[in-house]
C-alpha atoms as a PDB file:
ATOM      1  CA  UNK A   1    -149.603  46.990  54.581  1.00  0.00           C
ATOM      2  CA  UNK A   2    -150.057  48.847  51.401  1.00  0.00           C
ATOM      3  CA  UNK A   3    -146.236  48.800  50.246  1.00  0.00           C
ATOM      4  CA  UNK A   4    -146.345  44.729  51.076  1.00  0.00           C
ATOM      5  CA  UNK A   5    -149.618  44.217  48.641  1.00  0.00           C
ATOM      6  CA  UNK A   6    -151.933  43.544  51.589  1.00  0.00           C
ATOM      7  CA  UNK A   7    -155.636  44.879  51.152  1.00  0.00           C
ATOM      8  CA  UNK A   8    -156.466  47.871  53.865  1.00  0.00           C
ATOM      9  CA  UNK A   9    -160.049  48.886  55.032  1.00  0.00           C
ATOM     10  CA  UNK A  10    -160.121  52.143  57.656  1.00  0.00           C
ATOM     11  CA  UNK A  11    -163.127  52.365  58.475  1.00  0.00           C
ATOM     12  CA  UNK A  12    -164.994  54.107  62.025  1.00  0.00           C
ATOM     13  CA  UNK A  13    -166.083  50.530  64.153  1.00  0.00           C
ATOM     14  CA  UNK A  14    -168.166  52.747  66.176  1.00  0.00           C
ATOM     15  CA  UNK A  15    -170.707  52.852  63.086  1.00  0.00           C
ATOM     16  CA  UNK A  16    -170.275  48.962  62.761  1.00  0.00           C
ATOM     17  CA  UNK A  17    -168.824  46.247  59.723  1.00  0.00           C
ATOM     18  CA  UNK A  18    -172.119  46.698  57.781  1.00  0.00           C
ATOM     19  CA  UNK A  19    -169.795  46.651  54.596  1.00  0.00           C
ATOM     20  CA  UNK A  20    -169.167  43.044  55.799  1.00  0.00           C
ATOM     21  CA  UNK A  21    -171.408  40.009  54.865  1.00  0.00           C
ATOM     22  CA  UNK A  22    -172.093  37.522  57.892  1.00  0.00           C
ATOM     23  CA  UNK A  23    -170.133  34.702  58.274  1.00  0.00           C
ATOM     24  CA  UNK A  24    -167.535  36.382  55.859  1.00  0.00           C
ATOM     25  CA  UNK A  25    -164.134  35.714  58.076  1.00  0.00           C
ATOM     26  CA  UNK A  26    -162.968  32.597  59.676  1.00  0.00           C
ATOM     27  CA  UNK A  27    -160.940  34.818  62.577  1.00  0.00           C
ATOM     28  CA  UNK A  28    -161.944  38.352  63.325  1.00  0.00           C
ATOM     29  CA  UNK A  29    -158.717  40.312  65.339  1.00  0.00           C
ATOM     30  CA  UNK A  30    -159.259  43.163  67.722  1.00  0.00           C
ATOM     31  CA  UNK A  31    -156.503  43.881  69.439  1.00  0.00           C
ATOM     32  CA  UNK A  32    -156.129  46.539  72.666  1.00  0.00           C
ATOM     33  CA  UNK A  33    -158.975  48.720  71.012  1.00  0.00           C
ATOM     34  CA  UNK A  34    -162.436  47.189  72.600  1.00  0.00           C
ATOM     35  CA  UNK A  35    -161.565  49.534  75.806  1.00  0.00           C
ATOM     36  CA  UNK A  36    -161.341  52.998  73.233  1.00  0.00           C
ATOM     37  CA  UNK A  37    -164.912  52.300  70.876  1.00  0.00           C
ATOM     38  CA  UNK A  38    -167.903  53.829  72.159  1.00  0.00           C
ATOM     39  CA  UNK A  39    -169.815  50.221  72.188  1.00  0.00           C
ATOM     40  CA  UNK A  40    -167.989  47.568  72.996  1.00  0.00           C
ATOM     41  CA  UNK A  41    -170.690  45.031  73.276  1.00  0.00           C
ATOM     42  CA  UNK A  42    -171.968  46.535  69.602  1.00  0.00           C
ATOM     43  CA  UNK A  43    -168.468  45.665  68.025  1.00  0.00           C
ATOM     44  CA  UNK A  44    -168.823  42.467  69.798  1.00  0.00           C
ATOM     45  CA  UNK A  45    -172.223  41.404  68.020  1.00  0.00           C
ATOM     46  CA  UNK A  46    -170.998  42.386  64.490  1.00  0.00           C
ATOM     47  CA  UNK A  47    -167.610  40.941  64.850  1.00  0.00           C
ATOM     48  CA  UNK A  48    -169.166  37.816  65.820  1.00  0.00           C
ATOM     49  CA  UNK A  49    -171.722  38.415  62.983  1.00  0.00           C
ATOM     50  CA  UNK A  50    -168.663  38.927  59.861  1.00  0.00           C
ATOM     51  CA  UNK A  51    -166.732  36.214  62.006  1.00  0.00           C
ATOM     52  CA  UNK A  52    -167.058  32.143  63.077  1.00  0.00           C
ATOM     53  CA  UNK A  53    -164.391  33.206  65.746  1.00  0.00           C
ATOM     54  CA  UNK A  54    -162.598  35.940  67.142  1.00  0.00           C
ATOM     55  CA  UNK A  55    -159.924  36.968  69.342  1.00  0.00           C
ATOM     56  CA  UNK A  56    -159.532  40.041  71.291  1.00  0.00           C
ATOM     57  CA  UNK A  57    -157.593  41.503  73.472  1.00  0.00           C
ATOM     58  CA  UNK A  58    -157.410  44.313  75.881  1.00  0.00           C
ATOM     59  CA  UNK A  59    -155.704  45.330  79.149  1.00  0.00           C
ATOM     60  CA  UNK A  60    -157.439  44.105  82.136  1.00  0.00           C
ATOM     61  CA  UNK A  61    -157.733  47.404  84.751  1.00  0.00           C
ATOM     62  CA  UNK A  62    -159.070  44.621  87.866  1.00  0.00           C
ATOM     63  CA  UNK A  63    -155.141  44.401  87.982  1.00  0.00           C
ATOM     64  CA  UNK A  64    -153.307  44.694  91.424  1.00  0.00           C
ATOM     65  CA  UNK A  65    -151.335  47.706  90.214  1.00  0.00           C
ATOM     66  CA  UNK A  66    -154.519  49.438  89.238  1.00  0.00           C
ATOM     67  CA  UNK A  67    -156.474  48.138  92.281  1.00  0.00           C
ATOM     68  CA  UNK A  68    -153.586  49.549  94.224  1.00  0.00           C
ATOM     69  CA  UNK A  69    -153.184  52.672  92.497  1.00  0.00           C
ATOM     70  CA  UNK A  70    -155.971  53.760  92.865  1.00  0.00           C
ATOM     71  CA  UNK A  71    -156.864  52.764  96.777  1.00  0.00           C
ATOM     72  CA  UNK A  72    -153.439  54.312  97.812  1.00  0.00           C
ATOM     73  CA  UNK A  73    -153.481  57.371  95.885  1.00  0.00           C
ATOM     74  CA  UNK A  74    -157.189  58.045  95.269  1.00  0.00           C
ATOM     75  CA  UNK A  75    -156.547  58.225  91.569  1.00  0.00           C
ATOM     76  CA  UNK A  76    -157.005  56.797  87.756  1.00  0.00           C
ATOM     77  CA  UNK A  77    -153.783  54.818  87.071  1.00  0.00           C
ATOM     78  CA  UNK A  78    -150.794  56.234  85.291  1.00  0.00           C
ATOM     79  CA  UNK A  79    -147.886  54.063  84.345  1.00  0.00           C
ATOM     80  CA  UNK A  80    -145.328  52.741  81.447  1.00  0.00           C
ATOM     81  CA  UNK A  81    -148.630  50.565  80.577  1.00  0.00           C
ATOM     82  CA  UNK A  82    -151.296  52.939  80.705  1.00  0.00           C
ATOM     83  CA  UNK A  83    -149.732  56.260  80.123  1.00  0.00           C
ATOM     84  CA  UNK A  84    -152.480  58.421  79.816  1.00  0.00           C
ATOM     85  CA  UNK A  85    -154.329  60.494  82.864  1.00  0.00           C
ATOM     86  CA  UNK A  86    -158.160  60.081  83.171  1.00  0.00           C
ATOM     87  CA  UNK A  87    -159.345  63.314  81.086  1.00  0.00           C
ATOM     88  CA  UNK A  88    -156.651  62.244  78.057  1.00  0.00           C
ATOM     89  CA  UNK A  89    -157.025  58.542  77.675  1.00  0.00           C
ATOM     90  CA  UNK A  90    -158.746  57.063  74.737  1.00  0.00           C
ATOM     91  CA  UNK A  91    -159.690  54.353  76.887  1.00  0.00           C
ATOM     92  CA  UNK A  92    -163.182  55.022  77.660  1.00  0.00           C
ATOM     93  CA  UNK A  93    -164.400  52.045  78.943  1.00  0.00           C
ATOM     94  CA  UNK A  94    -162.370  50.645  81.879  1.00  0.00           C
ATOM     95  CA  UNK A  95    -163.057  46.547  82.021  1.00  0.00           C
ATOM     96  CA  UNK A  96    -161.964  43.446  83.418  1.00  0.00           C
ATOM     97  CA  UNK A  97    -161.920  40.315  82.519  1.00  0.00           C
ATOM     98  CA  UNK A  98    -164.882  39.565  84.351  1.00  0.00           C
ATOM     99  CA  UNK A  99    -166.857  42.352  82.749  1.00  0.00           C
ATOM    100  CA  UNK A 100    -165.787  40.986  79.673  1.00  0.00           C
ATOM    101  CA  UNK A 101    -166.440  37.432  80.635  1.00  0.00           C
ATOM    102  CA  UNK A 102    -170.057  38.711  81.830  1.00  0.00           C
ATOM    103  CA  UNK A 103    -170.489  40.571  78.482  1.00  0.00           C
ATOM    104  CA  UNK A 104    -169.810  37.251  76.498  1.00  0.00           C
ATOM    105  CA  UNK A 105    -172.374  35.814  77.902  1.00  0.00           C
ATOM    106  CA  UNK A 106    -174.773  38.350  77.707  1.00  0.00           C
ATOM    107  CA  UNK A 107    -174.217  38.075  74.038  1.00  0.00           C
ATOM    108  CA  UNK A 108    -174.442  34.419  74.018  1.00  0.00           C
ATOM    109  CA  UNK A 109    -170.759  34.427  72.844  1.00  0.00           C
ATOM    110  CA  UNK A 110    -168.484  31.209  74.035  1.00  0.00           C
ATOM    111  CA  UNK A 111    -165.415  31.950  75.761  1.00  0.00           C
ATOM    112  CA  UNK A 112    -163.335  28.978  73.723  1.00  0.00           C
ATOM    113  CA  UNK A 113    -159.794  30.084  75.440  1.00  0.00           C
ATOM    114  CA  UNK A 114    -158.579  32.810  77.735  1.00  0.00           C
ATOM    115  CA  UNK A 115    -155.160  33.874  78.536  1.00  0.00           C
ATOM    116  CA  UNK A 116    -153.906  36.048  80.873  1.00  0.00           C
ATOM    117  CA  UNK A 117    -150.801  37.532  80.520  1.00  0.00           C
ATOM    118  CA  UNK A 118    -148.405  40.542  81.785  1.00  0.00           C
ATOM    119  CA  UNK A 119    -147.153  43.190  79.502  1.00  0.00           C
ATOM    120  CA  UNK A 120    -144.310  41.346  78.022  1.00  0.00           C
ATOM    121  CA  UNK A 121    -147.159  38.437  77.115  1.00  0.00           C
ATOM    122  CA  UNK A 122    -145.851  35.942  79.688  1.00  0.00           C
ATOM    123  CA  UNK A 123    -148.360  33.938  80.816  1.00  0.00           C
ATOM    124  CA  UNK A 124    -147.608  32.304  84.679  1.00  0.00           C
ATOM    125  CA  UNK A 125    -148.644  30.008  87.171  1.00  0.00           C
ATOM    126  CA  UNK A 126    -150.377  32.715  89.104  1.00  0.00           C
ATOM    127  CA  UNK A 127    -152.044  34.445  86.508  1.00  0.00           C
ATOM    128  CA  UNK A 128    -153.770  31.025  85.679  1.00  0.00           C
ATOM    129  CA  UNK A 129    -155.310  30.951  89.114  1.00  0.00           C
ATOM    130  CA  UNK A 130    -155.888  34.566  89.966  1.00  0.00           C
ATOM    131  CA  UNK A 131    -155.993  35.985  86.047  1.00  0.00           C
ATOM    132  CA  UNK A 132    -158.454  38.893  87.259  1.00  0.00           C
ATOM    133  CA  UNK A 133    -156.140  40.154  89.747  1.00  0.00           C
ATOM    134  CA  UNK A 134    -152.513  39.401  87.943  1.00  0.00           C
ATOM    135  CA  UNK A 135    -153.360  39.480  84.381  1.00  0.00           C
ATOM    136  CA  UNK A 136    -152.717  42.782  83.386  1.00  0.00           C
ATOM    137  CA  UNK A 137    -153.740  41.728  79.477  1.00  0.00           C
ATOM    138  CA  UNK A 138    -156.712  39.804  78.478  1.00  0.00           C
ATOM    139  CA  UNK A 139    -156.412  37.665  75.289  1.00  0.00           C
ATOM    140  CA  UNK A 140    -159.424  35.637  74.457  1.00  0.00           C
ATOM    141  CA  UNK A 141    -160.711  34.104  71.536  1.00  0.00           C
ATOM    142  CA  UNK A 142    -164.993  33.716  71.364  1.00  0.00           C
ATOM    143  CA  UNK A 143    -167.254  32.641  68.968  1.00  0.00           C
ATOM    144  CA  UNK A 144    -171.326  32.699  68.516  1.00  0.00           C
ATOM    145  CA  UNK A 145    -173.051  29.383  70.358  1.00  0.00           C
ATOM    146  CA  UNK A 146    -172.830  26.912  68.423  1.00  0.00           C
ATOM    147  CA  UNK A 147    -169.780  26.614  66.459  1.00  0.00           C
ATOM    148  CA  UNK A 148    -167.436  23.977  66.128  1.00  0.00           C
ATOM    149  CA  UNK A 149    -164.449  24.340  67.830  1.00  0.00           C
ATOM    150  CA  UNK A 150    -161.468  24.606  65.613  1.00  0.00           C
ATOM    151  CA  UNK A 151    -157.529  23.820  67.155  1.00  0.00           C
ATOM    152  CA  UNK A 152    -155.595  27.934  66.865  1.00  0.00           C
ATOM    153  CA  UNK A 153    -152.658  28.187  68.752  1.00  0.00           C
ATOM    154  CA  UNK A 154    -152.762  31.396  70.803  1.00  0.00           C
END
């Protein structure tokens, strides 16, 4: 980002986008990190706080592989997708996309779109009616109540 002239913040989400004024962004990104913070429904609130909208994404472990996985061999998932064994991961909070869902509106936060999709970002017929149990990535874009829905492509 730095060598193409675009502006870089690191910064530790965990302690929150208090460097950020509210209502600051049009679109707040998270993508595949709300599963490895330490408060997920924190980073939620101020992301919706800097942000009118924001999309996030993050792999959906109510998957049939995972489901099966771990009823056939008694243990935390390991494949190509998730790589990492339980004690190693830095995926600490295992969700699905109803946890999510139920987190949203816990927070008040409108679901606008959600699409499930499988690791190559396909998006089926079957994922559309079962997307808890085939999706095996959530992308979802939310915003506070209230907002005016604005037309992004995702």
């Amino acid at each position: 980002c730095v060598g193409k002239g675009v502006n870089v913040i690191e910064q530790d989400l965990d302690k929150g986008l208090g460097n950020f004024a509210s209502n600051s962004f049009d679109i707040v990104v998270m993508t595949q990190a709300l599963q490895a913070v330490s408060y997920p429904d924190r980073i939620l609130d101020e992301m919706l706080r800097v942000g009118r909208q924001c999309i996030i994404t993050f792999p959906n472990f109510g998957h049939w592989r995972c489901r099966w996985y771990l009823a056939s061999k008694g243990r935390m998932p390991v494949s190509d997708f998730l790589p990492y064994t339980w004690y190693n991961t830095p995926n600490i909070h295992f969700c699905t996309f109803e946890d999510f869902e139920a987190l949203c509106r816990g927070r008040d936060a409108r679901v606008i779109d959600r699409l499930a999709v499988d690791q190559q970002h396909r998006h089926g017929w079957a994922s559309k009616l079962w997307p808890n149990l085939l999706g095996e990535i959530g992308i979802y874009r939310v915003s506070s109540p209230g907002l005016q829905d604005h037309q992004i492509a995702i």
